[in-house]
C-alpha atoms as a PDB file:
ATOM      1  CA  UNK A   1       9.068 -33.395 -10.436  1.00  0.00           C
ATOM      2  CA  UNK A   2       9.005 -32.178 -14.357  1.00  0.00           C
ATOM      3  CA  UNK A   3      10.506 -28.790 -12.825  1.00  0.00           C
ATOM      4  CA  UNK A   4      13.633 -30.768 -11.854  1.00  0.00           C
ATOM      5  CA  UNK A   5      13.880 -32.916 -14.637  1.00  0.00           C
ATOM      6  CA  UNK A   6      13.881 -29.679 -16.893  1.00  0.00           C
ATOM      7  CA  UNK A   7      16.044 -27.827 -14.688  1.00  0.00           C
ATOM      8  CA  UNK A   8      18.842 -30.563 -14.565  1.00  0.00           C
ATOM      9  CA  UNK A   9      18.372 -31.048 -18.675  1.00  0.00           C
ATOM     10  CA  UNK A  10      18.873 -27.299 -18.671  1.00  0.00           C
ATOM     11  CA  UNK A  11      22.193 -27.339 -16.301  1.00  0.00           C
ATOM     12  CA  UNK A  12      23.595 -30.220 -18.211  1.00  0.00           C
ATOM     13  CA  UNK A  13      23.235 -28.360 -21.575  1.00  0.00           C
ATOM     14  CA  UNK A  14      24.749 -25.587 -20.152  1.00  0.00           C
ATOM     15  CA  UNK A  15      28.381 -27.168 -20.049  1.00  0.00           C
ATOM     16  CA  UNK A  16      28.736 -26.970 -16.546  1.00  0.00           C
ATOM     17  CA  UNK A  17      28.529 -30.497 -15.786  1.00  0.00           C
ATOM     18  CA  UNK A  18      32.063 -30.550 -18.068  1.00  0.00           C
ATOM     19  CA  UNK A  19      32.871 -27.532 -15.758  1.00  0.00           C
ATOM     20  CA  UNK A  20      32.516 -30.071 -12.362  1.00  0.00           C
ATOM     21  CA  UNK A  21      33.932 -33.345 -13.883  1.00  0.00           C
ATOM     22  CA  UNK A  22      37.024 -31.385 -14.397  1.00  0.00           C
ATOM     23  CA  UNK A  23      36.907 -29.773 -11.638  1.00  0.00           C
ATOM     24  CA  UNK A  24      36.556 -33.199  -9.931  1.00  0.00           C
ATOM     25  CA  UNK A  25      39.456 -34.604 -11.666  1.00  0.00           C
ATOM     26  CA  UNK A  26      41.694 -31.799 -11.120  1.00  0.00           C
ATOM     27  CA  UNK A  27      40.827 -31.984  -7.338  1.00  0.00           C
ATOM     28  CA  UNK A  28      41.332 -35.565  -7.330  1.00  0.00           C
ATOM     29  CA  UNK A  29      45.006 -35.088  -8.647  1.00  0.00           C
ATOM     30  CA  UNK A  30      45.616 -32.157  -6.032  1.00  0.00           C
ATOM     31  CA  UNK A  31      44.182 -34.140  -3.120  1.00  0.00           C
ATOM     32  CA  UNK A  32      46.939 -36.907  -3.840  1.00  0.00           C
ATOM     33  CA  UNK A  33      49.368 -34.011  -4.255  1.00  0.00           C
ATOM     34  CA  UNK A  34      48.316 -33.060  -1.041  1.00  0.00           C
ATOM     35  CA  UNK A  35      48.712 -36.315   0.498  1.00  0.00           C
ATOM     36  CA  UNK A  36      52.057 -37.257  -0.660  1.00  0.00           C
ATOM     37  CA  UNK A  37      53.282 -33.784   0.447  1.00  0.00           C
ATOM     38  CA  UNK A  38      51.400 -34.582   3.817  1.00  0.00           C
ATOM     39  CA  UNK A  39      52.931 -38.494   4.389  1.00  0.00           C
ATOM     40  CA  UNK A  40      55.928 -38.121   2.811  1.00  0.00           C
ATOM     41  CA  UNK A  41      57.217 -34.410   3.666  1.00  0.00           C
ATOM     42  CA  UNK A  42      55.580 -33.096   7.033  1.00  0.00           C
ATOM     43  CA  UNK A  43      54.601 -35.902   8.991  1.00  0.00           C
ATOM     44  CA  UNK A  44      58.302 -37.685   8.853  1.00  0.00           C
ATOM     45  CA  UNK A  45      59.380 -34.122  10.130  1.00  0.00           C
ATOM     46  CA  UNK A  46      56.586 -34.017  12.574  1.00  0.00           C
ATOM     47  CA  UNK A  47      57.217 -37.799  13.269  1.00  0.00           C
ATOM     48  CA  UNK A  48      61.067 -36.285  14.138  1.00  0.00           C
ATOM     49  CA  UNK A  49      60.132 -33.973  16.492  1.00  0.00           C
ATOM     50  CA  UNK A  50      58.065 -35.934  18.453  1.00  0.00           C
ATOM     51  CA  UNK A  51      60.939 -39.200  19.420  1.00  0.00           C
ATOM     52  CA  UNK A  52      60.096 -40.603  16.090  1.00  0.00           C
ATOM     53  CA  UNK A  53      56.862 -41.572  16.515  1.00  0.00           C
ATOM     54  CA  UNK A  54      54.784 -41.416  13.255  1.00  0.00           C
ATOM     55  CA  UNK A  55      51.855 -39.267  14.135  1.00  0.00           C
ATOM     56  CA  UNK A  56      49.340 -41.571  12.180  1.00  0.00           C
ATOM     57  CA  UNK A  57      50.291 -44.079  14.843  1.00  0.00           C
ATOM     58  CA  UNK A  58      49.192 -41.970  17.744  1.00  0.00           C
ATOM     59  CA  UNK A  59      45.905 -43.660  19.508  1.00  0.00           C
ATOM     60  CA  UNK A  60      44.079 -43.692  22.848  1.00  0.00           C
ATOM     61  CA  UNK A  61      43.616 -47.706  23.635  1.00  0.00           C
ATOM     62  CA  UNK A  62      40.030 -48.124  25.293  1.00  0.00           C
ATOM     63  CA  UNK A  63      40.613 -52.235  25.458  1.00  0.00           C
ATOM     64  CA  UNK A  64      43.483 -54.103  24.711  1.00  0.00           C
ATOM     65  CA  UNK A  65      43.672 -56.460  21.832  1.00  0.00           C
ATOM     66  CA  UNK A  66      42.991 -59.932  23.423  1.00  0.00           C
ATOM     67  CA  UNK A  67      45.380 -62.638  22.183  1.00  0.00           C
ATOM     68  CA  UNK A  68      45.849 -66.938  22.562  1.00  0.00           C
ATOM     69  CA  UNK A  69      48.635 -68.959  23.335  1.00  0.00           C
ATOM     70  CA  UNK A  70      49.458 -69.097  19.560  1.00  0.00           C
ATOM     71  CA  UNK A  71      49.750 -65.371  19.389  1.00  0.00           C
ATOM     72  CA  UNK A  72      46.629 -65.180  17.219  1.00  0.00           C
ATOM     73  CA  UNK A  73      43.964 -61.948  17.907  1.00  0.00           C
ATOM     74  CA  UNK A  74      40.858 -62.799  19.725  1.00  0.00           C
ATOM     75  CA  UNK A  75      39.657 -59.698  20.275  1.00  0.00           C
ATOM     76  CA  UNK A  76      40.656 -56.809  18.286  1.00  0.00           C
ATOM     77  CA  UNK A  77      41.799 -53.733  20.278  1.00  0.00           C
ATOM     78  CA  UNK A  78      39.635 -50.852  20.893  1.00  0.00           C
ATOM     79  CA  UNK A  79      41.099 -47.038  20.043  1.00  0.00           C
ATOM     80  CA  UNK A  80      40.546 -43.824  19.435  1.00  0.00           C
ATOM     81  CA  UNK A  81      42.585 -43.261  16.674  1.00  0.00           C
ATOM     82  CA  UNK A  82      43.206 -39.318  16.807  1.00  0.00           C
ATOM     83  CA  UNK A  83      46.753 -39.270  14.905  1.00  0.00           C
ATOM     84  CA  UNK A  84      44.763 -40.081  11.882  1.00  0.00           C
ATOM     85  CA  UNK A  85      42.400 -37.504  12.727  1.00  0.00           C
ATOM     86  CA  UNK A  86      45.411 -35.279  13.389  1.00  0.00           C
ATOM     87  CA  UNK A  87      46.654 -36.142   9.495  1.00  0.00           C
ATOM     88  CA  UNK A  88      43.297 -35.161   8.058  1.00  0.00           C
ATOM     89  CA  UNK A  89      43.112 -31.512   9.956  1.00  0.00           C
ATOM     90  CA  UNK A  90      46.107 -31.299   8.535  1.00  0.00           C
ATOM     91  CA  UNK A  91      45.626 -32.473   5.049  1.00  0.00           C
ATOM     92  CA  UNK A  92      42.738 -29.878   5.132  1.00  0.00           C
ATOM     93  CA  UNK A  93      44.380 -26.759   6.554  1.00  0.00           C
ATOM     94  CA  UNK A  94      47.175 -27.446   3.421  1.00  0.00           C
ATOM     95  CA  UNK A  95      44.407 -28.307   1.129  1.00  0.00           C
ATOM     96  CA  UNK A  96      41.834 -24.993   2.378  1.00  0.00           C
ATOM     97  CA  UNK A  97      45.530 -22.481   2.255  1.00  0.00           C
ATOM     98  CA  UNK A  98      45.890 -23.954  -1.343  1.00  0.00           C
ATOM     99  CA  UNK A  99      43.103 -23.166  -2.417  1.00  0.00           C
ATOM    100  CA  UNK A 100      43.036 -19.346  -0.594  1.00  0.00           C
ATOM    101  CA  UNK A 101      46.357 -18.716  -2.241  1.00  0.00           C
ATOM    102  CA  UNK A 102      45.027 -19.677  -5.783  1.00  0.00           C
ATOM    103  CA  UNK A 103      41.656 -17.876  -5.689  1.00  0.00           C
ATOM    104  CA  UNK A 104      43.733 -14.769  -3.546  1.00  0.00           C
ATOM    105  CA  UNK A 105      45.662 -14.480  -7.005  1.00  0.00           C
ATOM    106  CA  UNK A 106      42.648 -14.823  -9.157  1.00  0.00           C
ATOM    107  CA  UNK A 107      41.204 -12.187  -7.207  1.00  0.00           C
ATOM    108  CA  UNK A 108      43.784  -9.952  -7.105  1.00  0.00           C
ATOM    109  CA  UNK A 109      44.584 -10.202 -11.129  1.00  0.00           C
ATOM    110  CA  UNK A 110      40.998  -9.871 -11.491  1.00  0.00           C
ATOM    111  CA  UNK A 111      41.237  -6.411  -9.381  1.00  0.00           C
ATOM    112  CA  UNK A 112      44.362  -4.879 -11.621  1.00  0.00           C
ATOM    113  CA  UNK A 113      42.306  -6.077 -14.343  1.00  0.00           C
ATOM    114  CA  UNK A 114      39.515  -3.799 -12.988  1.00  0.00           C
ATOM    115  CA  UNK A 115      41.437  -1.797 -12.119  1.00  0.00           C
ATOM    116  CA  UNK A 116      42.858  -0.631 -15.634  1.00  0.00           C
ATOM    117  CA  UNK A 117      39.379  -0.897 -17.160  1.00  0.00           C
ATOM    118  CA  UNK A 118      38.792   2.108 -14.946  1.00  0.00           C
ATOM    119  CA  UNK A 119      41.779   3.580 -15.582  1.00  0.00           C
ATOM    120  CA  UNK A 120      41.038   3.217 -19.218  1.00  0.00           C
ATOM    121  CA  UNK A 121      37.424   4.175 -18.988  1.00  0.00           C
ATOM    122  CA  UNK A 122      38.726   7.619 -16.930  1.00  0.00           C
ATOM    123  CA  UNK A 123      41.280   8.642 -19.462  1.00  0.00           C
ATOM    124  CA  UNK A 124      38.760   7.788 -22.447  1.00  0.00           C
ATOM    125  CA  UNK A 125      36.175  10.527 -20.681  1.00  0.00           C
ATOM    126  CA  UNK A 126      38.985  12.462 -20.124  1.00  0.00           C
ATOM    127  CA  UNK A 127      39.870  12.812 -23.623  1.00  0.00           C
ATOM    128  CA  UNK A 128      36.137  13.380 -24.703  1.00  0.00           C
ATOM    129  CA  UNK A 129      36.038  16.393 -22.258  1.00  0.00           C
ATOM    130  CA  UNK A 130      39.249  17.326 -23.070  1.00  0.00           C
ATOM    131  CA  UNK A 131      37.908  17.067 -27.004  1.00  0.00           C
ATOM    132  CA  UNK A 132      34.629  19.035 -26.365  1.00  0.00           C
ATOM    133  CA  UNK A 133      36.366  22.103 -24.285  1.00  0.00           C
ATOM    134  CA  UNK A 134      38.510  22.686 -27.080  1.00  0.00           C
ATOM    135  CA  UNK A 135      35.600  22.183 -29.518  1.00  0.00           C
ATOM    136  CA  UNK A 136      33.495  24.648 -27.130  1.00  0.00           C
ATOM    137  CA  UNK A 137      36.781  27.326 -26.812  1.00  0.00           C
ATOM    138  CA  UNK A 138      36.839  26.862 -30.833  1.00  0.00           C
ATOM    139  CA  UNK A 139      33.298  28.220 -31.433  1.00  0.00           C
ATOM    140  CA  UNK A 140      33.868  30.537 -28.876  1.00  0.00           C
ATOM    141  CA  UNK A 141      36.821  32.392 -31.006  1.00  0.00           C
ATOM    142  CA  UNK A 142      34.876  31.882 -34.098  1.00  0.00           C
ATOM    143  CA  UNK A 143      32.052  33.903 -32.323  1.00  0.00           C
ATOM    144  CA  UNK A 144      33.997  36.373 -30.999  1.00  0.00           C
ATOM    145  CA  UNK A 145      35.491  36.659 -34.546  1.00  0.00           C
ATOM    146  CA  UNK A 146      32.474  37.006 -36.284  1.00  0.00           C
ATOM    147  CA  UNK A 147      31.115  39.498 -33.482  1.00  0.00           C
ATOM    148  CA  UNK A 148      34.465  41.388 -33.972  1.00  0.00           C
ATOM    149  CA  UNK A 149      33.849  41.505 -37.350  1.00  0.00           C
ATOM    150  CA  UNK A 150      30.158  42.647 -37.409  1.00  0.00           C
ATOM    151  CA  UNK A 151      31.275  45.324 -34.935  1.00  0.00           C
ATOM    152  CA  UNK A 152      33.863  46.453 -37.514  1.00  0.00           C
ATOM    153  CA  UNK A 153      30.977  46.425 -40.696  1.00  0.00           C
ATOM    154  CA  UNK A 154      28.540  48.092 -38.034  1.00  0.00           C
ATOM    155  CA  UNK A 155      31.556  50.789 -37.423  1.00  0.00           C
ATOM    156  CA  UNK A 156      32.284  51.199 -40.894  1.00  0.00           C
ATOM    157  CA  UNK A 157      28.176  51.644 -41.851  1.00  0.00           C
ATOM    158  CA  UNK A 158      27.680  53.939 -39.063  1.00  0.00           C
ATOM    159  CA  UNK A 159      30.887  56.102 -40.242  1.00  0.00           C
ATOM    160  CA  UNK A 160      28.890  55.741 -43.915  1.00  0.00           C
ATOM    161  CA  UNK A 161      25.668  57.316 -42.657  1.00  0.00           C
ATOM    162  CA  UNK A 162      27.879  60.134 -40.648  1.00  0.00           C
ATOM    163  CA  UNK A 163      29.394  61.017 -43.946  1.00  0.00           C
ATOM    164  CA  UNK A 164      26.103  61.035 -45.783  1.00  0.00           C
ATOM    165  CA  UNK A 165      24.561  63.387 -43.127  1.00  0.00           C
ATOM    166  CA  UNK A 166      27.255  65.381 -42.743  1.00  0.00           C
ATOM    167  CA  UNK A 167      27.228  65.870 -46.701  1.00  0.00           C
ATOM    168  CA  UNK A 168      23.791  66.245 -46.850  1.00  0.00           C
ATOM    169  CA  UNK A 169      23.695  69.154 -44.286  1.00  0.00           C
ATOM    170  CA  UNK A 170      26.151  71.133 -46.851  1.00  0.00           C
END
């Protein structure tokens, strides 16, 4: 029981519990969004398609409501109220598409932003390769120079010793 105690200590100091009471209010806000939109948008339409019937009405009666002379209920009716059940599925299939459409753009920013580290990543390699080939061609000449060079002195010293034997000989 310490273990938990220390673990929730440790996820409440983390910040996330501001994380989820945000998160709660925020979803609070968007599931009366959601209603409204719901009640007050799509059902009246809904409710107009089917002969004006307001689906939230909609119910299977099991028993009649039993009523007295004065009109008063004795027995409340018995019903399967599926309209309202209707209302919720689709409360939740607006709600659920919300929420895919938001995280779909998160995910796809997220992606591109990938994306261009990559991109950056490849050109930055690119450059350093780029850089070190024309470092490596650079001592290459300057080799070649120099080798051009000591084939010239070596040229020059072997025409010297030539000249010296040939003057010698005389």
């Amino acid at each position: 029981m310490k273990g938990f105690w220390k673990d929730f200590k440790e996820f409440i100091s983390k910040g996330n519990i501001i994380d989820l009471a945000v998160a709660v209010v925020i979803g609070g806000a968007f599931n009366k969004i959601v209603t409204g939109l719901v009640n007050n948008i799509i059902m009246p339409l809904v409710s107009l398609a089917t002969g004006g019937l307001n689906v939230k009405d909609w119910k299977w009666v099991l028993k009649e409501a039993v009523l007295d002379e004065a009109g008063e209920i004795v027995t409340a009716e018995n019903a399967v109220l599926y309209g309202e059940f209707i209302q919720l599925i689709i409360d939740f299939i607006i709600i659920a598409l919300s929420i895919f459409v938001v995280l779909r753009i998160m995910m796809k920013s997220k992606e591109k932003l990938h994306a261009a580290e990559i991109a950056a990543e490849k050109a930055k390699a690119e450059e350093e390769e780029a850089a070190k080939k024309a470092e490596e061609e650079a001592a290459k000449q300057a080799a070649e120079e120099e080798a051009a060079k000591q084939k010239a002195l070596d040229a020059e010293k072997l025409q010297l010793l030539r000249e010296i034997r040939d003057s010698l000989k005389k």
